[in-house]
N, C-alpha and C. Protein backbone atom coordinates (compact mmCIF):
# COMPACT_ATOMS: atom_id res chain seq x y z
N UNK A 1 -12.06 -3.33 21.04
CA UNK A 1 -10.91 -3.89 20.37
C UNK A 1 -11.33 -4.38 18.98
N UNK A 2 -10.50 -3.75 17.96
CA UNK A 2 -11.22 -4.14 16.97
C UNK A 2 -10.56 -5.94 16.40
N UNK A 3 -11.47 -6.32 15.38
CA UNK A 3 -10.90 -7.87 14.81
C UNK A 3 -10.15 -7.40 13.74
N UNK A 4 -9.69 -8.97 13.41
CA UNK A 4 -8.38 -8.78 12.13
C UNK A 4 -9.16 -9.85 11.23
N UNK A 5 -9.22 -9.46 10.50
CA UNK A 5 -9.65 -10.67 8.98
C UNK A 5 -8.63 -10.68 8.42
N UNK A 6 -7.77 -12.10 8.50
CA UNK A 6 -6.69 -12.01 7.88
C UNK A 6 -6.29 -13.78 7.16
N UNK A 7 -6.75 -13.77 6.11
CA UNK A 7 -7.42 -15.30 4.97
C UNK A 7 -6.38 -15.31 3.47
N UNK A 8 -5.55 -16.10 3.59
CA UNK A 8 -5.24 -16.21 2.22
C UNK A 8 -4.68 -14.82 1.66
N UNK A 9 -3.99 -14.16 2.27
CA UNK A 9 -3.19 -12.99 2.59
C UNK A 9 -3.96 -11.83 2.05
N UNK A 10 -5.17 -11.52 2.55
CA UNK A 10 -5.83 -10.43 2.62
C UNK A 10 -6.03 -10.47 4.18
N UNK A 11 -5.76 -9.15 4.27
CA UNK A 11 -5.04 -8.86 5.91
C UNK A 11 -6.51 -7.27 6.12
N UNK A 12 -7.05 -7.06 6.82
CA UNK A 12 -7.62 -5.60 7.55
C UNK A 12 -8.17 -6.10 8.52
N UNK A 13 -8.46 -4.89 9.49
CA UNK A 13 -9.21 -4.72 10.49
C UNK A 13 -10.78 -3.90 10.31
N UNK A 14 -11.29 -4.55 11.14
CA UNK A 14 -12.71 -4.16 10.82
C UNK A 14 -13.34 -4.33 12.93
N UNK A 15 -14.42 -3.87 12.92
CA UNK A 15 -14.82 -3.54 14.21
C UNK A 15 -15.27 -4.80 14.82
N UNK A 16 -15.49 -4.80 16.03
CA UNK A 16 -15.89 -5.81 16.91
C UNK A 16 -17.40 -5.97 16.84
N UNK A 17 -18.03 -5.08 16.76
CA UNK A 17 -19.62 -5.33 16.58
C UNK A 17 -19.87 -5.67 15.27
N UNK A 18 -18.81 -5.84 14.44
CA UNK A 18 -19.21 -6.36 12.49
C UNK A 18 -18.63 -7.70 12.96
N UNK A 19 -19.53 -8.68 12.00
CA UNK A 19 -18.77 -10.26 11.32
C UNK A 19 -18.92 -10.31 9.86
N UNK A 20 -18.22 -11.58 9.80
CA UNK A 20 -18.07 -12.00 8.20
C UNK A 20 -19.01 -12.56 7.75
N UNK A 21 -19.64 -12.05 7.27
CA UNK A 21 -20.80 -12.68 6.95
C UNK A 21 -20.43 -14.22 5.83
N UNK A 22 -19.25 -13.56 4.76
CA UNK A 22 -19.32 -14.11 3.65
C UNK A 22 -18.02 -14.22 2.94
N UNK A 23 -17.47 -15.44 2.75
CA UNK A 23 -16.26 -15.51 2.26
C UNK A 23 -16.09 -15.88 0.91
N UNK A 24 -15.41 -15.68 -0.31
CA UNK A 24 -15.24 -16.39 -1.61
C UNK A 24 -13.62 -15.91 -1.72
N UNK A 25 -12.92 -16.85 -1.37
CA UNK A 25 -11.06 -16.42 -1.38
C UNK A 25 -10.54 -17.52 -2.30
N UNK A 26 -10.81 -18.39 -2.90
CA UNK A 26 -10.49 -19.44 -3.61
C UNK A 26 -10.44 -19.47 -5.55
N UNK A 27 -11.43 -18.69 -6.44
CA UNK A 27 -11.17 -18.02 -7.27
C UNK A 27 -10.09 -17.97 -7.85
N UNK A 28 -9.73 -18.23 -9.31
CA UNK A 28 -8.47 -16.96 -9.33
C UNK A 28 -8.55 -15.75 -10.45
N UNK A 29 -9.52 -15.55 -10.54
CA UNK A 29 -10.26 -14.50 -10.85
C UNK A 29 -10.30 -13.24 -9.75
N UNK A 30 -11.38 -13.92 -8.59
CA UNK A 30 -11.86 -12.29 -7.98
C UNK A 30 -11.61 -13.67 -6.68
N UNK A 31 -11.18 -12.53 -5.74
CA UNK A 31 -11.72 -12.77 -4.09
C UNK A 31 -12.10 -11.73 -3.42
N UNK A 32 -13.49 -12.55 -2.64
CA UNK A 32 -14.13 -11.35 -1.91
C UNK A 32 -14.40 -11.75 -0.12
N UNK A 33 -15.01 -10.72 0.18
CA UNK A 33 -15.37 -11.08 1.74
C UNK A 33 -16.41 -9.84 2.10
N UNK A 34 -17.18 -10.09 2.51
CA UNK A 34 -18.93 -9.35 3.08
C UNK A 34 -18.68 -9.49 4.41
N UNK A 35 -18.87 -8.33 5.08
CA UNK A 35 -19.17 -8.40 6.35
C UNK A 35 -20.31 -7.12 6.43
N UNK A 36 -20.73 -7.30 8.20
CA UNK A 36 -22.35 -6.66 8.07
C UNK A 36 -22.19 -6.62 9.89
N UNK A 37 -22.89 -5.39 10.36
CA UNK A 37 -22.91 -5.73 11.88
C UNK A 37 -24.40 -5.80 12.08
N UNK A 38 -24.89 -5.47 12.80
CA UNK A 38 -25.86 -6.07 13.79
C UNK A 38 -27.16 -5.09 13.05
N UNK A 39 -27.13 -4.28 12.59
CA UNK A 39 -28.08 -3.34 11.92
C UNK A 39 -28.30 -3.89 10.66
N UNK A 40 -27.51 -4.85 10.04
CA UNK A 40 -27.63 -5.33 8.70
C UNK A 40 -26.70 -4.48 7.53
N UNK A 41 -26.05 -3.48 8.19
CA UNK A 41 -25.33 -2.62 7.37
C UNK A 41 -24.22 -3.44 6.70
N UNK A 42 -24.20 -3.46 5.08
CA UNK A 42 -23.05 -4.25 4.55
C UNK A 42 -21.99 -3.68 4.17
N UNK A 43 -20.99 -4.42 4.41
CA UNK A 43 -19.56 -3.76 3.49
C UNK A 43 -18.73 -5.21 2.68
N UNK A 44 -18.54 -5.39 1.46
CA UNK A 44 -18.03 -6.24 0.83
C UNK A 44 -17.04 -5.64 0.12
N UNK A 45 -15.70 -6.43 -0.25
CA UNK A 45 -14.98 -5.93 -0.83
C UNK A 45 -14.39 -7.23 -2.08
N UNK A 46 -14.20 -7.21 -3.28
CA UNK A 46 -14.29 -7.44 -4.41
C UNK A 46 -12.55 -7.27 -5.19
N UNK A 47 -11.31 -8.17 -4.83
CA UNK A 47 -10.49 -8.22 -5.42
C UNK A 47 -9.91 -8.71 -6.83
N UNK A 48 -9.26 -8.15 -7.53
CA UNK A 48 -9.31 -8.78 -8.62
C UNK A 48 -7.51 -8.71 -8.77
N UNK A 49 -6.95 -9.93 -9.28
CA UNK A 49 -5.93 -10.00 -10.03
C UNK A 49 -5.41 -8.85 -10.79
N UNK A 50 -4.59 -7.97 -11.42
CA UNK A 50 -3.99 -7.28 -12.47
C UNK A 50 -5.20 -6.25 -12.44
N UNK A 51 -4.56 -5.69 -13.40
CA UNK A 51 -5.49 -4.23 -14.26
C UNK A 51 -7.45 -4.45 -14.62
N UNK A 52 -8.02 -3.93 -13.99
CA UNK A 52 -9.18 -4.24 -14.75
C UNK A 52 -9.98 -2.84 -15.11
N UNK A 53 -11.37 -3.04 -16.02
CA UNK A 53 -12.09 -1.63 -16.02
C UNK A 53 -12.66 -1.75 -14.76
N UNK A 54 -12.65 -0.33 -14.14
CA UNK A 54 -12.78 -0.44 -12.58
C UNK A 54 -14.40 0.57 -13.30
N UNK A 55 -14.91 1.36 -13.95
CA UNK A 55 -15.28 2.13 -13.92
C UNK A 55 -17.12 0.79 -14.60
N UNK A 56 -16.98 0.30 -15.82
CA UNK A 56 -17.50 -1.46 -16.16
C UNK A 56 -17.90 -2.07 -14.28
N UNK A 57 -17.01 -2.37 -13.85
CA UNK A 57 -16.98 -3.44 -12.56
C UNK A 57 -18.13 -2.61 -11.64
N UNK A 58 -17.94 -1.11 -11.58
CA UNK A 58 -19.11 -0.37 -10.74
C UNK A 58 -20.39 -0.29 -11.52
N UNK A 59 -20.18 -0.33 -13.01
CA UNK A 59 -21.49 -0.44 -14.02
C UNK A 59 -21.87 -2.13 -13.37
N UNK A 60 -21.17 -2.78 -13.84
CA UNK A 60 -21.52 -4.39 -13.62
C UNK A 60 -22.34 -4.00 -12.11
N UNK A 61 -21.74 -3.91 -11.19
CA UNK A 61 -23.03 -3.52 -9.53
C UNK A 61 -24.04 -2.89 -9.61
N UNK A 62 -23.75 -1.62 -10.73
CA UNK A 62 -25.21 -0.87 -10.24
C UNK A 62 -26.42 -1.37 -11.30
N UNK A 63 -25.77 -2.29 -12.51
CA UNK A 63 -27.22 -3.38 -12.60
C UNK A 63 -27.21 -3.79 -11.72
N UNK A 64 -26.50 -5.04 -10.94
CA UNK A 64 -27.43 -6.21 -10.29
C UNK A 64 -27.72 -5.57 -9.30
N UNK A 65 -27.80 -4.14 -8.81
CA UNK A 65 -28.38 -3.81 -7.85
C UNK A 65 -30.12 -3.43 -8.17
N UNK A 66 -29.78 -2.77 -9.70
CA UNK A 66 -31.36 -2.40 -10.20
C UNK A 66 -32.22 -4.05 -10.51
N UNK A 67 -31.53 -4.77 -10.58
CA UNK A 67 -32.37 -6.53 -10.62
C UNK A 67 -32.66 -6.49 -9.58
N UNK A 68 -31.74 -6.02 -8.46
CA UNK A 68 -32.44 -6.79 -6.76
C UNK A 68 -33.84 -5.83 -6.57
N UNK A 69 -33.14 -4.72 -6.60
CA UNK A 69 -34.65 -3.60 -5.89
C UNK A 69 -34.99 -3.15 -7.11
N UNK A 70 -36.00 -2.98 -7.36
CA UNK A 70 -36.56 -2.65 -8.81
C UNK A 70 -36.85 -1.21 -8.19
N UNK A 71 -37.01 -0.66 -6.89
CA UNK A 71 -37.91 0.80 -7.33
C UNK A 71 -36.44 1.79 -6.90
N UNK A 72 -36.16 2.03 -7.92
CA UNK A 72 -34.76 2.84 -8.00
C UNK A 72 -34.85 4.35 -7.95
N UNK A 73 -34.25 5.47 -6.68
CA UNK A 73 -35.22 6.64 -6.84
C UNK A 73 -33.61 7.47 -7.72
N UNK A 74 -32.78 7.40 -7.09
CA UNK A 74 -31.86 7.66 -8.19
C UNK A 74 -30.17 7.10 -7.86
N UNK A 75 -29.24 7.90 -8.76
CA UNK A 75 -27.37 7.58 -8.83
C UNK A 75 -26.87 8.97 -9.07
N UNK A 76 -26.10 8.70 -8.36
CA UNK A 76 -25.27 10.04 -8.59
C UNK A 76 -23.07 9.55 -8.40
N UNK A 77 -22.97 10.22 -9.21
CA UNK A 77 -21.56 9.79 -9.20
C UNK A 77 -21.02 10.26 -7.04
N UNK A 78 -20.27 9.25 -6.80
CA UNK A 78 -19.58 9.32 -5.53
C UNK A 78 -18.18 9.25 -5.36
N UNK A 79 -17.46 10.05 -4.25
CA UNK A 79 -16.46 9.63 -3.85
C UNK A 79 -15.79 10.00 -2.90
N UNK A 80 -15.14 8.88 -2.47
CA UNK A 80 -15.09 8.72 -0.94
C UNK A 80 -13.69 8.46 -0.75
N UNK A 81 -12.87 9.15 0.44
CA UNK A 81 -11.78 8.88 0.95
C UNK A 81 -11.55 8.20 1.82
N UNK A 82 -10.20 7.19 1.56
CA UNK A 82 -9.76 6.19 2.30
C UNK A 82 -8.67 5.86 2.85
N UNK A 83 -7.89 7.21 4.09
CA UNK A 83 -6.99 7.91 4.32
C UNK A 83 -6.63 8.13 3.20
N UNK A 84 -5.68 8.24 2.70
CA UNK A 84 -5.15 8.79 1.27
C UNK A 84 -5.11 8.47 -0.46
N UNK A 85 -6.25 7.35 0.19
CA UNK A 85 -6.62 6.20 -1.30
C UNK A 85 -8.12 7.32 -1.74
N UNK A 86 -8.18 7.68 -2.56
CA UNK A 86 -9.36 7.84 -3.22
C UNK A 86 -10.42 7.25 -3.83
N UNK A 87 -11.81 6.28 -3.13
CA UNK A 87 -12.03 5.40 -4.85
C UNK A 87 -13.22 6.44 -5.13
N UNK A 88 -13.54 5.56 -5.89
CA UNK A 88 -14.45 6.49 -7.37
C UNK A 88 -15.34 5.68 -7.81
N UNK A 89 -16.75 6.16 -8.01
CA UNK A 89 -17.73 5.32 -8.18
C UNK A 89 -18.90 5.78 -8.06
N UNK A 90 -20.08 5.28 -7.54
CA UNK A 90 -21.31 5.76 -7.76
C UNK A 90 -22.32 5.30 -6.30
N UNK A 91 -23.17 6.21 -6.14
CA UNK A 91 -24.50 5.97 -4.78
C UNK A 91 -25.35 6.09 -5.51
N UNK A 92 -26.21 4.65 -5.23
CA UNK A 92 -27.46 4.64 -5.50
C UNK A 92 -28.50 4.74 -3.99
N UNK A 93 -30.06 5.18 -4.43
CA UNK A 93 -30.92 4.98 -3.72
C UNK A 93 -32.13 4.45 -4.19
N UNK A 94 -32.80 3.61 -3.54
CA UNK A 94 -33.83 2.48 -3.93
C UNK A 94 -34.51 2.59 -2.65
N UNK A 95 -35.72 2.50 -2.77
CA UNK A 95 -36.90 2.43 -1.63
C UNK A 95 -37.25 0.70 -1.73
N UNK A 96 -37.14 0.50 -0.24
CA UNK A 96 -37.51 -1.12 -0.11
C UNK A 96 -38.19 -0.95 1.25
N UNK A 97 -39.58 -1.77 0.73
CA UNK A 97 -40.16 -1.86 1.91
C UNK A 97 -40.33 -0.34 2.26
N UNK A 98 -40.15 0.07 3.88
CA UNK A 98 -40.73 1.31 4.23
C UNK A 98 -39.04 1.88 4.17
N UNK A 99 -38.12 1.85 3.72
CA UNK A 99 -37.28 2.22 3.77
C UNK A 99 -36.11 2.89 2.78
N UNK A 100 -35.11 3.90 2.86
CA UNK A 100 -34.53 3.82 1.92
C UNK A 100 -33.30 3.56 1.59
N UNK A 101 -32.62 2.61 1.08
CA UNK A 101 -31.45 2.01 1.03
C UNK A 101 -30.13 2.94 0.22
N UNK A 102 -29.16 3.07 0.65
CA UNK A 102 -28.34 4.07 0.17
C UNK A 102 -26.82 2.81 0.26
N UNK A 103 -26.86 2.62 -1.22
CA UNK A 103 -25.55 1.87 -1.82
C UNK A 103 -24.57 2.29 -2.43
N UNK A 104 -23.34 2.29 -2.51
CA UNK A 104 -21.97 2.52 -3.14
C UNK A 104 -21.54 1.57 -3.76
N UNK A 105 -20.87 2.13 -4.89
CA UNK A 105 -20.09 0.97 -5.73
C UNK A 105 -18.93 1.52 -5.87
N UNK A 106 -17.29 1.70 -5.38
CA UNK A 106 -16.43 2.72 -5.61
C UNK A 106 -15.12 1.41 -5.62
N UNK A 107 -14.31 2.47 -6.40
CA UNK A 107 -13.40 1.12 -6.65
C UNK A 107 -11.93 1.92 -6.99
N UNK A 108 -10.62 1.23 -6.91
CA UNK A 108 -9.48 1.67 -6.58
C UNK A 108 -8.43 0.57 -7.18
N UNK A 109 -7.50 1.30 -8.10
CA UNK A 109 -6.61 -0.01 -8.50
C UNK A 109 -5.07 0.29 -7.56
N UNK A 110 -4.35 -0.54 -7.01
CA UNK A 110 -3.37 0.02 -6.43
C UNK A 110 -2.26 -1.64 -6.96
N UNK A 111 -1.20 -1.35 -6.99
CA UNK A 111 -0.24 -2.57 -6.73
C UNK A 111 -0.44 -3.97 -7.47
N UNK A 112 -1.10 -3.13 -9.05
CA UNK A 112 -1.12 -4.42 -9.59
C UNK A 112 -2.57 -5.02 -9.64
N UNK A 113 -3.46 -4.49 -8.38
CA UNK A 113 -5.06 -5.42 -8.00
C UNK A 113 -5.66 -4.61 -8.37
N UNK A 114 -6.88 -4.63 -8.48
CA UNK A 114 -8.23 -3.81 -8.87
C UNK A 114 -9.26 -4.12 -7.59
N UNK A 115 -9.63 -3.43 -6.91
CA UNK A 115 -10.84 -3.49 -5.53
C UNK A 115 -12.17 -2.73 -6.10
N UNK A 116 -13.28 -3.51 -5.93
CA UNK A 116 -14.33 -2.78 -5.55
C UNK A 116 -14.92 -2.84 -4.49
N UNK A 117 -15.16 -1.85 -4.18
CA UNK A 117 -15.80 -1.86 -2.38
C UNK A 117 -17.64 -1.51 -2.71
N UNK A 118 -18.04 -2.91 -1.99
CA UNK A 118 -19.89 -2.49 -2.52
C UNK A 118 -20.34 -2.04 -0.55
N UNK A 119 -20.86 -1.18 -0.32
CA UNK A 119 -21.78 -0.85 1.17
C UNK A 119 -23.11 -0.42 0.74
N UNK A 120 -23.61 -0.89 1.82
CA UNK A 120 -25.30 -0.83 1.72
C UNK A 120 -25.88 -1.03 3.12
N UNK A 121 -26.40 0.18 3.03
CA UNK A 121 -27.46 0.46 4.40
C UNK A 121 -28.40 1.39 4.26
N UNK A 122 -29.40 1.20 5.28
CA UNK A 122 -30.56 2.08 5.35
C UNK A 122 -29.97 4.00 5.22
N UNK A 123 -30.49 4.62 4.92
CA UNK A 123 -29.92 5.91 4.33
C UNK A 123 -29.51 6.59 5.46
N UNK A 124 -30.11 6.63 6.88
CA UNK A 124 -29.48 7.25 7.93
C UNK A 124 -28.42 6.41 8.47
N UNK A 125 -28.47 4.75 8.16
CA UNK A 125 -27.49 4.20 8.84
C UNK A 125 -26.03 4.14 8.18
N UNK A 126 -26.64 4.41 6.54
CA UNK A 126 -25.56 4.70 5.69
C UNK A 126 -23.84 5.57 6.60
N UNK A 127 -24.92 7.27 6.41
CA UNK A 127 -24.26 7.78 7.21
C UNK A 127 -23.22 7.87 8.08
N UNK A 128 -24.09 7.23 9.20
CA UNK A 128 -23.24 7.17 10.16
C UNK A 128 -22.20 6.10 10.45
N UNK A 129 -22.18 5.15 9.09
CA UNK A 129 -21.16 4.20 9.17
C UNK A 129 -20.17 4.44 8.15
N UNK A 130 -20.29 5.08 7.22
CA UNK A 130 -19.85 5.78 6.22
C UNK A 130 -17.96 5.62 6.60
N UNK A 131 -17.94 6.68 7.89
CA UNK A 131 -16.49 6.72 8.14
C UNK A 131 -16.25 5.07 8.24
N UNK A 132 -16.91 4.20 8.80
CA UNK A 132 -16.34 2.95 9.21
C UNK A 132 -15.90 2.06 7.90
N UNK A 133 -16.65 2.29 6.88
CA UNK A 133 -16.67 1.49 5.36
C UNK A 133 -15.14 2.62 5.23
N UNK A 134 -14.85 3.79 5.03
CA UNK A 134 -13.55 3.90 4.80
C UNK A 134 -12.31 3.33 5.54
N UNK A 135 -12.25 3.20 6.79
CA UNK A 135 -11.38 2.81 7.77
C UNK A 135 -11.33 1.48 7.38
N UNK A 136 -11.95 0.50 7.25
CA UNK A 136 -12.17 -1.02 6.61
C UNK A 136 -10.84 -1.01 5.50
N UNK A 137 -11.44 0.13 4.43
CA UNK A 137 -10.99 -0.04 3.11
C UNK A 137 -9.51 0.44 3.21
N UNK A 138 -9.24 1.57 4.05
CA UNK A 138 -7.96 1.85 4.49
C UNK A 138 -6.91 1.18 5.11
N UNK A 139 -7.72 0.21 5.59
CA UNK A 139 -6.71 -0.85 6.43
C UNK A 139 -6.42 -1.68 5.64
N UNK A 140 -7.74 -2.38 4.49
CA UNK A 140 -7.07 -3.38 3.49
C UNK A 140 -5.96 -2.57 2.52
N UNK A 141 -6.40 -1.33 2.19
CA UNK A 141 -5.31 -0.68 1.39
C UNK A 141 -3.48 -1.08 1.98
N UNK A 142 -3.75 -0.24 2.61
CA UNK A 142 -2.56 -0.01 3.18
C UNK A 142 -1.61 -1.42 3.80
N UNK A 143 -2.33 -2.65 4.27
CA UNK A 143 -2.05 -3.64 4.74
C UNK A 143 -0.46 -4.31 3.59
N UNK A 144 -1.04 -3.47 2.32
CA UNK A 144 0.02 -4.33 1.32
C UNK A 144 -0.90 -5.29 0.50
N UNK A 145 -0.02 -5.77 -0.73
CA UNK A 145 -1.07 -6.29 -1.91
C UNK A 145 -1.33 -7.91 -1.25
N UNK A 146 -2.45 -8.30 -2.17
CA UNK A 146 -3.15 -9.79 -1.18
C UNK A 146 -1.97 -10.81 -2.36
N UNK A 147 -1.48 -11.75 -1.39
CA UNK A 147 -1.16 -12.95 -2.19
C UNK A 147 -1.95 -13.85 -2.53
N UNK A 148 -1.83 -13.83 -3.68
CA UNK A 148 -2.11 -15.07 -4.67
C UNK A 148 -1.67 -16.26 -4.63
N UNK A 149 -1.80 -17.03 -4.23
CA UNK A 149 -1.25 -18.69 -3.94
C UNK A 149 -1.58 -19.58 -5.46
């Protein structure tokens, strides 16, 4: 059965083996929320008020991603479907530790908001959660725009 994250009228469903790791809904700038299941696999999502550069906001991630892991093996432009939302953005890969980390920065303006969706997991776990980071993003899509209080 999956859960409902539903805070300050950002409404989706996300799986029963993921939690929230991380809330920032108070802002009136950006609100966000991080969640991660049991593998450490992350999915955060990054709202913004009105029109923004969505294409900047994925530049703005894939620095502070090259600050976190310095050994960067490469980026390649990405994009990923979210039932019928498209976003657009970029995968990076960085070796940490014995491992290799495979991150997204993809982002979508719909109804006025601007979203960036950041995921990050080990490169095979990437994968296979891949569909789940869209289904997330599809449900906040579609849920309708977040109120602003």
């Amino acid at each position: 059965m999956p859960n409902v994250f539903d805070q300050t009228g950002i409404r989706f469903i996300y799986p029963d083996n993921w939690k929230v790791s991380e809330t920032q809904l108070e802002t009136e700038q950006c609100r966000s929320v991080s969640l991660e299941n049991e593998s450490s696999t992350q999915w955060s999502v990054f709202i913004f008020a009105g029109s923004e550069n969505l294409e900047e906001r994925v530049e703005e991630t894939i620095r502070a991603m090259h600050m976190e892991y310095e050994d960067h093996e490469e980026s390649e432009s990405y994009r990923q479907m979210a039932g019928d939302f498209e976003l657009i953005g970029s995968r990076m890969y960085f070796n940490f530790m014995d491992f290799i980390l495979c991150i997204t920065a993809t982002a979508i303006e719909k109804d006025g908001y601007s979203y960036l969706f950041v995921a990050e997991a080990e490169d095979r776990e990437f994968d296979e959660n891949e569909a789940v980071f869209g289904a997330m993003a599809y449900s906040l899509l579609s849920a309708g725009s977040p109120n602003h209080n």
